[in-house]
C-alpha atoms as a PDB file:
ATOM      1  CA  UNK A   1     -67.029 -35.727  24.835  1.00  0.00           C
ATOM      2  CA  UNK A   2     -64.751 -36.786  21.677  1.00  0.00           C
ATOM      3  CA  UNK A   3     -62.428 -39.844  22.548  1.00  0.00           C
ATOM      4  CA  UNK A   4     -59.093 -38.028  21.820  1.00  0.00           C
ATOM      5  CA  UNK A   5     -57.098 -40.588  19.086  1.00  0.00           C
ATOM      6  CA  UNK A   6     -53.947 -40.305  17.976  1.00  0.00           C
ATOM      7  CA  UNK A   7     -52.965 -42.041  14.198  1.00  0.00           C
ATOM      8  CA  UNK A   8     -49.076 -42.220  14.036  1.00  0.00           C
ATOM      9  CA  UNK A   9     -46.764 -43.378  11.264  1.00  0.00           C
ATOM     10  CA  UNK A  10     -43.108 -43.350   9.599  1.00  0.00           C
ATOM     11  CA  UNK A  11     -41.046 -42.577   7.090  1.00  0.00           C
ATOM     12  CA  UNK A  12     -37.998 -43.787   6.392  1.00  0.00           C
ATOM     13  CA  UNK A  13     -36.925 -47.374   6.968  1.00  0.00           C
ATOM     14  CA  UNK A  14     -35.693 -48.077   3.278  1.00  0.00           C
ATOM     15  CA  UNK A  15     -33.567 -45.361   2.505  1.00  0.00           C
ATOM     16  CA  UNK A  16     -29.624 -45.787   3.425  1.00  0.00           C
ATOM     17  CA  UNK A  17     -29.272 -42.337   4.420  1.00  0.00           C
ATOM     18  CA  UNK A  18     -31.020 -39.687   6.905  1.00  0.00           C
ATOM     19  CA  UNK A  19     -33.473 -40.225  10.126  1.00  0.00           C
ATOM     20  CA  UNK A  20     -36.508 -42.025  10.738  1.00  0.00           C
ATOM     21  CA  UNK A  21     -39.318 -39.736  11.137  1.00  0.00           C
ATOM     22  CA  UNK A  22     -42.093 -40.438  12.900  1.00  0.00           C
ATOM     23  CA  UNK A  23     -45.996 -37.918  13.234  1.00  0.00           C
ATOM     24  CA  UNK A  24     -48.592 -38.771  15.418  1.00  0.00           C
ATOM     25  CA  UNK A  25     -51.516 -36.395  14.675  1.00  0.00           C
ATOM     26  CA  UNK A  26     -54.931 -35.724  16.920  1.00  0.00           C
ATOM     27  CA  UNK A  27     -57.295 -34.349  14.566  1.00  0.00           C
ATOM     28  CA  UNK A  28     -61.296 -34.257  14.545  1.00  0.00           C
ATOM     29  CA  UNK A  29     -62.641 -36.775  11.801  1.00  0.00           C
ATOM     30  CA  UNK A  30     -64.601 -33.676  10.755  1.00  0.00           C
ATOM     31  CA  UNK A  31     -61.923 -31.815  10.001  1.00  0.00           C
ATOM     32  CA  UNK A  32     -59.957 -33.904   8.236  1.00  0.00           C
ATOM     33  CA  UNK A  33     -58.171 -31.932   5.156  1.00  0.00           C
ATOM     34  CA  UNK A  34     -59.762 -33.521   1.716  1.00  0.00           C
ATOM     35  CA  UNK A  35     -57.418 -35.513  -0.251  1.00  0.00           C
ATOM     36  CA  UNK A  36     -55.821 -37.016   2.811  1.00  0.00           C
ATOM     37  CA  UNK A  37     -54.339 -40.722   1.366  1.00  0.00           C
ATOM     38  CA  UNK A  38     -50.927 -42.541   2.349  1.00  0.00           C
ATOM     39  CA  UNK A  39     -48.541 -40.355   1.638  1.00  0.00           C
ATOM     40  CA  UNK A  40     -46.956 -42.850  -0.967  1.00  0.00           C
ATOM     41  CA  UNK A  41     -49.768 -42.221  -2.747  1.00  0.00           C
ATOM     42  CA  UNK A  42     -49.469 -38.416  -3.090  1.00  0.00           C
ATOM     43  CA  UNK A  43     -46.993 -36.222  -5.164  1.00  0.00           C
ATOM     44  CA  UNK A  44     -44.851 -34.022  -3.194  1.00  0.00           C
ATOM     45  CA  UNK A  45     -46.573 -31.047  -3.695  1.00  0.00           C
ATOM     46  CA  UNK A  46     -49.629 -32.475  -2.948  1.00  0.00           C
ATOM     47  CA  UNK A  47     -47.668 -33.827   0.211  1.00  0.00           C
ATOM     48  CA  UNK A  48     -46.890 -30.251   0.830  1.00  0.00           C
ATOM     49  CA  UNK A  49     -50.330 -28.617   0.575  1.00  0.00           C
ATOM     50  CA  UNK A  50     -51.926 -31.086   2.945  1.00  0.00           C
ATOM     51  CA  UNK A  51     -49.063 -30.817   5.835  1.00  0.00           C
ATOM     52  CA  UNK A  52     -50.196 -27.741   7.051  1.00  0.00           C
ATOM     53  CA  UNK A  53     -53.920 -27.835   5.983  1.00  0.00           C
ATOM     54  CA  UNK A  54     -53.416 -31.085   8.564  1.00  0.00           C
ATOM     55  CA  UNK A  55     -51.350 -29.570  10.905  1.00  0.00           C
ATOM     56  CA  UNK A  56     -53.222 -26.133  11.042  1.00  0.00           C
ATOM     57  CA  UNK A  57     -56.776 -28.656  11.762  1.00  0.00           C
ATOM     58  CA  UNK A  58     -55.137 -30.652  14.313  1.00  0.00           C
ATOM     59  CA  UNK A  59     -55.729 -30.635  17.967  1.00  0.00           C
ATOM     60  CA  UNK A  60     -52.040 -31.789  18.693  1.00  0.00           C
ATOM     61  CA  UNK A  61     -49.546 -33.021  16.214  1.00  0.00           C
ATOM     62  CA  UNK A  62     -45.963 -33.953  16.862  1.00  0.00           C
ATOM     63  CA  UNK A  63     -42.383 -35.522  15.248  1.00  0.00           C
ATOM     64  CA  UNK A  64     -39.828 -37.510  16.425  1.00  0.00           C
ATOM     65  CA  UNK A  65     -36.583 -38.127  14.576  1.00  0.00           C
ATOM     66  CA  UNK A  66     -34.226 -40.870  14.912  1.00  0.00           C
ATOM     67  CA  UNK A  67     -30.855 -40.190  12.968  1.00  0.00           C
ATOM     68  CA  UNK A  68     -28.742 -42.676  11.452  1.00  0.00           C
ATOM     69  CA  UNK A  69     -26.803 -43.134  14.105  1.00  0.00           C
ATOM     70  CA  UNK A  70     -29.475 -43.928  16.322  1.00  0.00           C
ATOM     71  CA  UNK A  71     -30.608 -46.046  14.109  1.00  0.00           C
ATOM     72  CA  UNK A  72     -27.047 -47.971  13.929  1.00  0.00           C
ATOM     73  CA  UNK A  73     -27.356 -48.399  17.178  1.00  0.00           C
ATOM     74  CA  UNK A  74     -30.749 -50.179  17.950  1.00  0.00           C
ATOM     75  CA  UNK A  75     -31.680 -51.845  14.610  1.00  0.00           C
ATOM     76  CA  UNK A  76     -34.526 -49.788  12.196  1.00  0.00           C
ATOM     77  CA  UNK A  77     -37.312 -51.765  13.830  1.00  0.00           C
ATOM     78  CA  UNK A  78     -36.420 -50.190  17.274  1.00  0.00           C
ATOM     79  CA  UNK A  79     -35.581 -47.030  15.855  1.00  0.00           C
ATOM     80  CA  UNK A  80     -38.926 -47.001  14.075  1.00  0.00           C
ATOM     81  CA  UNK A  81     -40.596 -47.840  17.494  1.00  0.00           C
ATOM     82  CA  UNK A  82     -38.474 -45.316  19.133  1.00  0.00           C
ATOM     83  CA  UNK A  83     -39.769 -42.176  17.159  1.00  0.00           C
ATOM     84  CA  UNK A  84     -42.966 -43.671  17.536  1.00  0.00           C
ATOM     85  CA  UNK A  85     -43.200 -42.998  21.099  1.00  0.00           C
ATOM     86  CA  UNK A  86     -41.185 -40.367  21.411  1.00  0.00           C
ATOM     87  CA  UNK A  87     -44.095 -38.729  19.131  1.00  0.00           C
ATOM     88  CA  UNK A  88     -47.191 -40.087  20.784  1.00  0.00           C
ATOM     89  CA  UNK A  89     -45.347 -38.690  24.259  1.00  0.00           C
ATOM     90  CA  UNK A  90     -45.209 -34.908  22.888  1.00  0.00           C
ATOM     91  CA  UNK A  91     -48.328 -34.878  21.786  1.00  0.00           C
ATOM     92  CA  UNK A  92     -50.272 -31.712  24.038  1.00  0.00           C
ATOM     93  CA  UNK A  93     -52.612 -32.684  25.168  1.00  0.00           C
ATOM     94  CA  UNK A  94     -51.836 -36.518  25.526  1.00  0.00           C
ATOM     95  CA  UNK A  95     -54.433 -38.770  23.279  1.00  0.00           C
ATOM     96  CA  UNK A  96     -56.397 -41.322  24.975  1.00  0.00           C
ATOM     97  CA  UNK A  97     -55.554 -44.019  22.261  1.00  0.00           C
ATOM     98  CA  UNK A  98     -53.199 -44.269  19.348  1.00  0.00           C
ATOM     99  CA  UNK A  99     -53.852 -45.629  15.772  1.00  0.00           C
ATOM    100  CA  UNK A 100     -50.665 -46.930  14.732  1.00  0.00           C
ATOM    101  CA  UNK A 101     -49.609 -48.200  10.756  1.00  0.00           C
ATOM    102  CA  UNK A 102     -48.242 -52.056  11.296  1.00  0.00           C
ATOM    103  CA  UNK A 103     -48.639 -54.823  13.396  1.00  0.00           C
ATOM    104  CA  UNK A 104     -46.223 -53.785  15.868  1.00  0.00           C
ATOM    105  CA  UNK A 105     -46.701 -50.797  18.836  1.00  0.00           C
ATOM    106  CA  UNK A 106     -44.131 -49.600  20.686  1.00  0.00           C
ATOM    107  CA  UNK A 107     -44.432 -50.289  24.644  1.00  0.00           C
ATOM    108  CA  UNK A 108     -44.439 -47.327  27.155  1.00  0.00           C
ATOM    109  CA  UNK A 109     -46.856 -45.370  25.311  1.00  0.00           C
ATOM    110  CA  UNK A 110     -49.097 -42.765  27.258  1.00  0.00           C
ATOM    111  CA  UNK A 111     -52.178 -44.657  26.561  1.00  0.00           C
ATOM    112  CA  UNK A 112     -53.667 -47.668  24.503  1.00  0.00           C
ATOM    113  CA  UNK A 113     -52.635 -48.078  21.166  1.00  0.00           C
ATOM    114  CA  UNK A 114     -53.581 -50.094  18.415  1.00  0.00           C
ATOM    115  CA  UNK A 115     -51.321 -51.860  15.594  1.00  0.00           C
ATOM    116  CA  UNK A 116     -53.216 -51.794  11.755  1.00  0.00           C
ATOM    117  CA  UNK A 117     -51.662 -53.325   9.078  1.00  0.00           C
ATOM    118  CA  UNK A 118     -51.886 -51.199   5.754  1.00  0.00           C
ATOM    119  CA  UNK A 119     -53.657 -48.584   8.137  1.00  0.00           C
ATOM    120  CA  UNK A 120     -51.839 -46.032   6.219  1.00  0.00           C
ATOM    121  CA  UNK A 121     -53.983 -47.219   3.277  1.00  0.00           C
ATOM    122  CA  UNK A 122     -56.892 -47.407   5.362  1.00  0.00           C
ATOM    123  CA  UNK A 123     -57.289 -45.166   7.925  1.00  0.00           C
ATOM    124  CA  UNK A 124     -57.247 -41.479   7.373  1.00  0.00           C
ATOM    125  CA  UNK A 125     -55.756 -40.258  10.558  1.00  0.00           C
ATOM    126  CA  UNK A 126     -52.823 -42.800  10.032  1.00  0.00           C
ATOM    127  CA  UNK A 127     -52.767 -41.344   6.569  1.00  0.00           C
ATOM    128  CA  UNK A 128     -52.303 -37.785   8.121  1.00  0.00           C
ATOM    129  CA  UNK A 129     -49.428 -38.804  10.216  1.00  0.00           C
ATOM    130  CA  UNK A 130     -48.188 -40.287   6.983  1.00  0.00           C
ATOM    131  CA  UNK A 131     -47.990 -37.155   5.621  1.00  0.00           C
ATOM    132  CA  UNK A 132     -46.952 -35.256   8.022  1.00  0.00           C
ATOM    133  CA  UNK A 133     -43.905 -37.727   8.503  1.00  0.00           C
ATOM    134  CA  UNK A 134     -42.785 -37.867   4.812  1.00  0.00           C
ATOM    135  CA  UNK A 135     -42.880 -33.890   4.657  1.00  0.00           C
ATOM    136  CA  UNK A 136     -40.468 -33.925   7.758  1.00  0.00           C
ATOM    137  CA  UNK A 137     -38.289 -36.258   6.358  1.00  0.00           C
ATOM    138  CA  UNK A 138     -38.323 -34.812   2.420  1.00  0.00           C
ATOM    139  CA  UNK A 139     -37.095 -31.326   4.541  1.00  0.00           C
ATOM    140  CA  UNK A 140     -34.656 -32.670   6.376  1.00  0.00           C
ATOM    141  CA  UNK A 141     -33.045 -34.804   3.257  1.00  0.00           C
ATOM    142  CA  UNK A 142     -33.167 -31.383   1.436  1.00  0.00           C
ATOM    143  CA  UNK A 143     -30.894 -30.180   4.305  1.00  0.00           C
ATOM    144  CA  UNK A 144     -28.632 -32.592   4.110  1.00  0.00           C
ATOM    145  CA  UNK A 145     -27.938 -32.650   0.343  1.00  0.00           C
ATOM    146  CA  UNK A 146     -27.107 -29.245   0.933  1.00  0.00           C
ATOM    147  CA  UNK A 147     -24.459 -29.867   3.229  1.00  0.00           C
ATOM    148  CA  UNK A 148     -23.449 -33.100   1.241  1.00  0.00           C
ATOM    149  CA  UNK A 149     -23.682 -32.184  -2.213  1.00  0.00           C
ATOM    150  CA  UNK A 150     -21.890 -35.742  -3.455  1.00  0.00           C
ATOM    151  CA  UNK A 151     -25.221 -37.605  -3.026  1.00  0.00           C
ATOM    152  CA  UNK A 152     -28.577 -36.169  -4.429  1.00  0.00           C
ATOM    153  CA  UNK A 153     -30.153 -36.278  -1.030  1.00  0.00           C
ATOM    154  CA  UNK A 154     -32.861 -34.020  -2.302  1.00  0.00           C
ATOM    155  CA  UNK A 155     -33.509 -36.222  -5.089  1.00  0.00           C
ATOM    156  CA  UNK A 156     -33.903 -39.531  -3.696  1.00  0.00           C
ATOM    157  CA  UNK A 157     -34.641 -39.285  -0.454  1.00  0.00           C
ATOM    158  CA  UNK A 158     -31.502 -41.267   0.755  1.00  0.00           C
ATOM    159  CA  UNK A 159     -33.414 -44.498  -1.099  1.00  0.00           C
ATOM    160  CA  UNK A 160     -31.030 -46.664  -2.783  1.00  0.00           C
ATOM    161  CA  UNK A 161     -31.755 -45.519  -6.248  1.00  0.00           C
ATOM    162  CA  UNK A 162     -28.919 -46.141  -9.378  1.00  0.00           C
ATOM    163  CA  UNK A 163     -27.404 -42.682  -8.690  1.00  0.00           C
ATOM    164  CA  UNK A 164     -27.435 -43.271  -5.189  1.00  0.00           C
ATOM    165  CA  UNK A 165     -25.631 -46.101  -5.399  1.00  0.00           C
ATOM    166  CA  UNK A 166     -23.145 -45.096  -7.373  1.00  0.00           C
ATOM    167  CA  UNK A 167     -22.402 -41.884  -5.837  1.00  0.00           C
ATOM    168  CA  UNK A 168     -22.067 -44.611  -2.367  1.00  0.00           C
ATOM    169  CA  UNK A 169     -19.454 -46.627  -4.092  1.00  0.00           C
ATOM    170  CA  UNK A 170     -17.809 -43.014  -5.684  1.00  0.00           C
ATOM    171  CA  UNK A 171     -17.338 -41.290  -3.045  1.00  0.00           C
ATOM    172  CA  UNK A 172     -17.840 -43.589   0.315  1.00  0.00           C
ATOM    173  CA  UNK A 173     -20.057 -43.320   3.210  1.00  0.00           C
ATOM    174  CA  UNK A 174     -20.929 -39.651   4.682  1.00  0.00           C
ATOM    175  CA  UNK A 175     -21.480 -39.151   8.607  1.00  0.00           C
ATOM    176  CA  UNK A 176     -25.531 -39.216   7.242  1.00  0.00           C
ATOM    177  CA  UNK A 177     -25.111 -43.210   5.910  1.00  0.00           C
ATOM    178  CA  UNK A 178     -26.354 -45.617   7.911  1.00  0.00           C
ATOM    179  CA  UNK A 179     -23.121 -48.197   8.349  1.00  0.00           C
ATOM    180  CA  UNK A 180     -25.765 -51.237   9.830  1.00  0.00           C
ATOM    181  CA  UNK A 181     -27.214 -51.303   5.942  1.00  0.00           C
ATOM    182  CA  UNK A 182     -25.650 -53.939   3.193  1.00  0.00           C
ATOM    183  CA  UNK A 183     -24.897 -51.422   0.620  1.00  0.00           C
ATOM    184  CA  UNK A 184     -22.772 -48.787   2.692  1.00  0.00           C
ATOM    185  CA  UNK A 185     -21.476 -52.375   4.426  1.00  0.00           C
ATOM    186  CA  UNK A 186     -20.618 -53.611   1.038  1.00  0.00           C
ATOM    187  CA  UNK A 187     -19.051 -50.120   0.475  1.00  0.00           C
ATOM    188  CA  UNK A 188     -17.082 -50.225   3.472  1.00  0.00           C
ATOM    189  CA  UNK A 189     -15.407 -53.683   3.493  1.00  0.00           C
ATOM    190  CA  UNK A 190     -14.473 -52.670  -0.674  1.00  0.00           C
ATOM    191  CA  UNK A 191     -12.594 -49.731   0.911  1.00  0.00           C
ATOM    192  CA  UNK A 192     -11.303 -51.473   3.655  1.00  0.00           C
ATOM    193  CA  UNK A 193      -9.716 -54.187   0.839  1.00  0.00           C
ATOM    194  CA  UNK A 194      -8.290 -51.575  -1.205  1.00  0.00           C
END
């Protein structure tokens, strides 16, 4: 019988703005999509064939997001953690053991789990979830520039590119910014001087 494994990842602990997304994906080595690579590797649209190539092969795949909020709340690190397991805990049915990108795995999980550094590099299931995360995220930031407008969402991701930054220090924070980060701190405490 084939172990069921689990690779999980995330996306989004730069950016200032938006969720962290996490995927953990159960899909048969022999199935795997071709061109499957970290998603920081791919170009969107490549990002966007593969996601449901990847998702229409998998046994069980699943997201968790973590919104900037959250994220204010419990530090990045545990918000990454977080989405982690809340991913690993939908998947249907559970996996017997989980392939997880870093060095760190969140506790609680449904079954053993193993930390690999680079594994997004490394590992194509890991790379899946990769993929599968970024997509998530790139949809949701496209939401969100639609209902903030000021910021580019849709072009950058929420990362703190030139524009970004200057549309931060133009027109302040939105509910989306993440307050716990230096740059929409450094933001802040200018307004709060002025």
């Amino acid at each position: 019988m084939i172990e069921l494994v689990a690779g999980v990842d995330e996306a989004g602990r730069g950016p200032l703005a938006g969720p962290v997304v996490a995927a953990a994906v159960i899909l048969d080595p022999q199935a795997m999509p071709a061109g499957i690579r970290d998603s920081k590797k791919l170009s969107a649209a490549m990002r966007e064939r593969l996601a449901p190539l990847i998702q229409h092969r998998a046994r069980a795949f699943a997201v968790a997001v973590v919104s900037a909020s959250e994220i204010d709340d419990m530090n990045i690190f545990q918000a990454s953690l977080h989405a982690m397991r809340q991913a690993l805990w939908a998947l249907q049915p559970l996996p017997e053991r989980a392939l997880i990108d870093g060095t760190h795995c969140p506790a609680e999980l449904p079954c053993p789990a193993e930390g690999i550094v680079r594994g997004d590099l490394t590992v194509p299931l890991i790379s899946a979830a990769s993929i599968i995360a970024k997509v998530a995220r790139d949809r949701i930031l496209c939401e969100l520039d639609a209902r903030y407008p000021d910021y580019g969402f849709a072009r950058h991701k929420g990362y703190p590119t030139p524009q970004h930054l200057a549309a931060l220090r133009r027109f302040g924070p939105c509910p989306e910014h993440r307050r716990s980060y230096r740059p929409v701190q450094a933001v802040l405490t200018e307004a709060g001087a002025s």
